[in-house]
Protein backbone atom coordinates (compact mmCIF):
# COMPACT_ATOMS: atom_id res chain seq x y z
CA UNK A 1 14.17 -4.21 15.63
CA UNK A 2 10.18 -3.44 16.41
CA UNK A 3 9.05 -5.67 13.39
CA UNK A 4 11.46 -8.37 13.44
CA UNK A 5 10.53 -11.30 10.89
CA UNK A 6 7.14 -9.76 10.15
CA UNK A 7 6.53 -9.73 6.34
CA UNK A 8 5.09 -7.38 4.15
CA UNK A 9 4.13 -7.54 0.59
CA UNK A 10 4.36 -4.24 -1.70
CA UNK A 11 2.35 -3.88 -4.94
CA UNK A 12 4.09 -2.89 -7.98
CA UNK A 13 4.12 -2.00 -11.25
CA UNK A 14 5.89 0.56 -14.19
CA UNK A 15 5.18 4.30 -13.24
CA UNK A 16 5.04 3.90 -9.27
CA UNK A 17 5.99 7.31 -7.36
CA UNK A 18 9.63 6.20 -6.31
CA UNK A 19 9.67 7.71 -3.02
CA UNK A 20 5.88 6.08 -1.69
CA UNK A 21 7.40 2.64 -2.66
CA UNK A 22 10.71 2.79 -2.04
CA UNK A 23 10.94 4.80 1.63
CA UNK A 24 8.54 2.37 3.02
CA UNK A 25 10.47 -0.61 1.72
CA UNK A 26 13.51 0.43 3.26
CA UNK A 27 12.12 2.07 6.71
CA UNK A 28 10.25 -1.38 7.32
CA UNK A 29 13.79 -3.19 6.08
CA UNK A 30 15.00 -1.45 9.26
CA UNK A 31 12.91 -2.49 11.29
CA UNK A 32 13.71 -6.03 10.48
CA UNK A 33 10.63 -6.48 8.50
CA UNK A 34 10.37 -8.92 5.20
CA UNK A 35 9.85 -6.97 2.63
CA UNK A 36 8.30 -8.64 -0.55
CA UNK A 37 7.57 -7.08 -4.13
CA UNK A 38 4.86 -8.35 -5.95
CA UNK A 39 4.29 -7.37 -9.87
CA UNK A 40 1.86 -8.50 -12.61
CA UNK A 41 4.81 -10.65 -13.41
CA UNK A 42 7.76 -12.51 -11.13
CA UNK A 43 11.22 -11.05 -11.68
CA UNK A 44 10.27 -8.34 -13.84
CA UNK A 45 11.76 -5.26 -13.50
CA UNK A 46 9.36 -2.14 -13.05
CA UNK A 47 10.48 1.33 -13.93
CA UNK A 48 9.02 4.23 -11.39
CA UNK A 49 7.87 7.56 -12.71
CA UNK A 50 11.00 9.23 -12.40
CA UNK A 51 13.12 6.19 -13.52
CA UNK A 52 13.92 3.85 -10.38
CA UNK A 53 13.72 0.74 -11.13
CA UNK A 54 12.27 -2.19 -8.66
CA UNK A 55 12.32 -5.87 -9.78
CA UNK A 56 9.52 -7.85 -8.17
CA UNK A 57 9.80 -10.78 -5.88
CA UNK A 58 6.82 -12.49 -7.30
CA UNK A 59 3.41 -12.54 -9.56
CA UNK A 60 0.30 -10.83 -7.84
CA UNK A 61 -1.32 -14.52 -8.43
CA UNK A 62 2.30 -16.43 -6.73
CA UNK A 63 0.62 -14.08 -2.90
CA UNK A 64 -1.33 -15.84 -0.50
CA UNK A 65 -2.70 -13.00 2.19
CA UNK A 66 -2.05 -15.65 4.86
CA UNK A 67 1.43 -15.60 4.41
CA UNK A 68 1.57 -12.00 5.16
CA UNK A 69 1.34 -9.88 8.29
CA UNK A 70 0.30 -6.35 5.80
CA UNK A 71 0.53 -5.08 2.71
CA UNK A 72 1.98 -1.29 0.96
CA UNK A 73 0.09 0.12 -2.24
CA UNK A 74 2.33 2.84 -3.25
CA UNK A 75 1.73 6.02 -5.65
CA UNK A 76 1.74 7.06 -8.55
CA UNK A 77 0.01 5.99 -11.95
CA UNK A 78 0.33 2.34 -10.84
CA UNK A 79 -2.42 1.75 -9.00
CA UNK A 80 -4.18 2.29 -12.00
CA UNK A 81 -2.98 -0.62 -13.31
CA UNK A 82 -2.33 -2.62 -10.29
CA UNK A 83 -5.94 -2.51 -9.49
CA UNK A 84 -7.17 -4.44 -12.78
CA UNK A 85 -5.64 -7.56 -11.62
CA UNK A 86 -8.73 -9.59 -9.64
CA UNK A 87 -5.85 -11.42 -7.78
CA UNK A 88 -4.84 -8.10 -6.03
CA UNK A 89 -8.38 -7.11 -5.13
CA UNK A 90 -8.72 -10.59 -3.48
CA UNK A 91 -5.27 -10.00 -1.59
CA UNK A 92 -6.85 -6.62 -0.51
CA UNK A 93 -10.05 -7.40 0.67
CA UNK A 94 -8.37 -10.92 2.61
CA UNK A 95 -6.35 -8.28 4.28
CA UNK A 96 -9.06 -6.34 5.13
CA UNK A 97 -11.15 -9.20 6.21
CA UNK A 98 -8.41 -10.78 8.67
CA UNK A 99 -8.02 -7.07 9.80
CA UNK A 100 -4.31 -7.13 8.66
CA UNK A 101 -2.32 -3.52 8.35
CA UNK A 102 -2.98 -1.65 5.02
CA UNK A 103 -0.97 1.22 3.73
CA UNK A 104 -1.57 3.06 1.26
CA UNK A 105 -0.83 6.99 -0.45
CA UNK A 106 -1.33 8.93 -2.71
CA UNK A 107 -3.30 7.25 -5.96
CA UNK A 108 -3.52 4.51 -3.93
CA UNK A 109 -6.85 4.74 -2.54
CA UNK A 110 -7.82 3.58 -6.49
CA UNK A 111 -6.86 0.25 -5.37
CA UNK A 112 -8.75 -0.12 -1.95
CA UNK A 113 -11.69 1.80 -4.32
CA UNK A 114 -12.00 -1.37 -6.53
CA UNK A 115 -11.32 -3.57 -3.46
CA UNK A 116 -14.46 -1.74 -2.00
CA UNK A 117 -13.18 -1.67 1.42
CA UNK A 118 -13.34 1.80 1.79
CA UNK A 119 -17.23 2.16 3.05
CA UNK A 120 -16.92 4.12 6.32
CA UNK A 121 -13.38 4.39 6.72
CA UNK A 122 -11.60 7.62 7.33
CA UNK A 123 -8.70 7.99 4.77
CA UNK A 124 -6.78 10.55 3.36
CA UNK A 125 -5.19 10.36 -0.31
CA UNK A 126 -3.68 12.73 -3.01
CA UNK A 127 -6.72 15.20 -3.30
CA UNK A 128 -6.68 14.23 -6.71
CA UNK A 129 -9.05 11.73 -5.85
CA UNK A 130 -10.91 12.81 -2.88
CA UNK A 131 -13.88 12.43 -4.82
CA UNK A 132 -13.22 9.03 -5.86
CA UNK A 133 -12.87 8.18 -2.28
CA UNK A 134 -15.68 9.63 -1.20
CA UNK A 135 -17.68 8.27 -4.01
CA UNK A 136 -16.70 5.08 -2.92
CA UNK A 137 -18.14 5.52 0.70
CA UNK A 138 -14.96 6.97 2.46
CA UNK A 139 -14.69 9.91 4.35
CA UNK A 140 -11.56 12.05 3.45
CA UNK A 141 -9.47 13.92 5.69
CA UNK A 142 -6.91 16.14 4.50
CA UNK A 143 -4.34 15.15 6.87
CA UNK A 144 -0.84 13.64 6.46
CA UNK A 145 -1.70 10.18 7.89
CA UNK A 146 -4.60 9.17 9.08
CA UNK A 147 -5.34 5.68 10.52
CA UNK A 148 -8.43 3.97 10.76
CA UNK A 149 -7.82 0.53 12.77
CA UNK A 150 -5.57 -1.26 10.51
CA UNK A 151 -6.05 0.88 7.87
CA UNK A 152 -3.13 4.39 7.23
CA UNK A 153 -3.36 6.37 4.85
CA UNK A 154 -1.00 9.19 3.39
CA UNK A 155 -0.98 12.18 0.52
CA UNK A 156 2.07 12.34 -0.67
CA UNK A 157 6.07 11.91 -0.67
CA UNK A 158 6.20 14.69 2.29
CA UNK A 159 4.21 13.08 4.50
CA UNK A 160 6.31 10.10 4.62
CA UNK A 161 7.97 10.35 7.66
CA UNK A 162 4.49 10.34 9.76
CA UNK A 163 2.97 7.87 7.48
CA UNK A 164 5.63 5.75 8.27
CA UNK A 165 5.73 6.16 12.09
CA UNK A 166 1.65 5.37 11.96
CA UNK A 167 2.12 2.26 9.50
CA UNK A 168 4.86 0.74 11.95
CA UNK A 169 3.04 1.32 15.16
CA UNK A 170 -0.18 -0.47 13.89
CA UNK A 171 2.13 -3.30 12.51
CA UNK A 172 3.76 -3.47 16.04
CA UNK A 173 0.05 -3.94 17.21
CA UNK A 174 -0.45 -7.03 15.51
C-alpha cells in the first residue's frame, strides 16, 4: 500500500459529481490512505448530483491543514458552494503554502479561484470555466491531468483513471 496512513481530506457538499468524489475516495482507500470528508456541517449527509449520498466526517471549521498530508475538491455544482466558506479558503491556501498535494476537477478550479492560488500555475478544468481560470492568473491546458508541483488537475469523470495515477504519485512524493 503506496500511501499507507497518509490522510486526506475531501470537500463536500449537496450536488457534488459522484464519480470526481467518490473514485478518488476509494482509489486512495486502496492505497491505504485516510480518507476524511469534510462538509459545511459534521455528520450531515450530502446528496451528489445524480443522487449518491456521502455523509461527512467533519465541519470545514472542525480541519486543521496540519493534520493533513492533501486535500480532493471534487465536481460538480459544489464547489460553488464549498468555496463561500472562509474556513475552506484558509485550508486551501495552508495547503498551498506548506506545498501539500491538491486535487482538484472539473468545477473545481472555482475553489482554488477564490483561494487565489492559481497565479501561474498550469491547470486544466471542465472548459466550462477556462476563462475563470485564466481570469484568475492560470494558464489552462486542455489535457486530462496536468500537474503543476503539488498541484493536479483533471476535466472530467473520464479522465479519472490518469488523474488518479498523477494525484497518487505526487502524494507518494511527499
Amino acid at each position: 500500500m503506496r500511501l499507507k496512513d497518509m490522510k486526506v481530506i475531501s470537500l463536500v457538499h449537496h450536488d457534488f459529481e459522484d464519480l470526481e468524489l467518490w473514485y478518488p475516495i476509494l482509489r486512495l482507500r486502496e492505497e491505504g490512505a485516510i480518507v476524511h470528508l469534510a462538509g459545511e456541517n459534521a455528520n450531515e449527509k450530502y446528496i451528489g448530483k445524480y443522487g449518491v449520498p456521502a455523509v461527512s466526517d467533519y465541519s470545514y471549521s472542525d480541519i486543521k491543514g496540519e493534520d493533513y498530508d492533501a486535500i480532493l475538491v471534487p465536481g460538480g455544482w459544489a464547489p460553488d458552494k464549498i468555496r463561500r466558506f472562509p474556513e475552506v479558503l484558509s485550508l486551501v491556501q495552508h495547503m498551498e503554502d506548506n506545498k501539500k498535494p491538491i486535487g482538484q476537477i472539473c468545477h473545481a478550479g472555482w475553489v482554488l479561484i477564490s483561494a487565489k492560488i492559481l497565479q501561474g500555475k498550469q491547470v486544466t478544468s471542465t472548459p466550462g470555466i477556462k476563462d475563470d481560470m485564466e481570469n484568475a492568473g492560470a494558464i489552462w491546458l486542455d489535457e486530462a491531468v496536468v500537474v503543476d508541483g503539488h498541484l493536479v488537475s483533471s476535466r472530467r469523470p473520464p479522465d479519472l483513471p490518469d488523474y488518479l495515477r498523477e494525484f497518487i504519485k505526487v502524494m507518494e512524493q511527499q
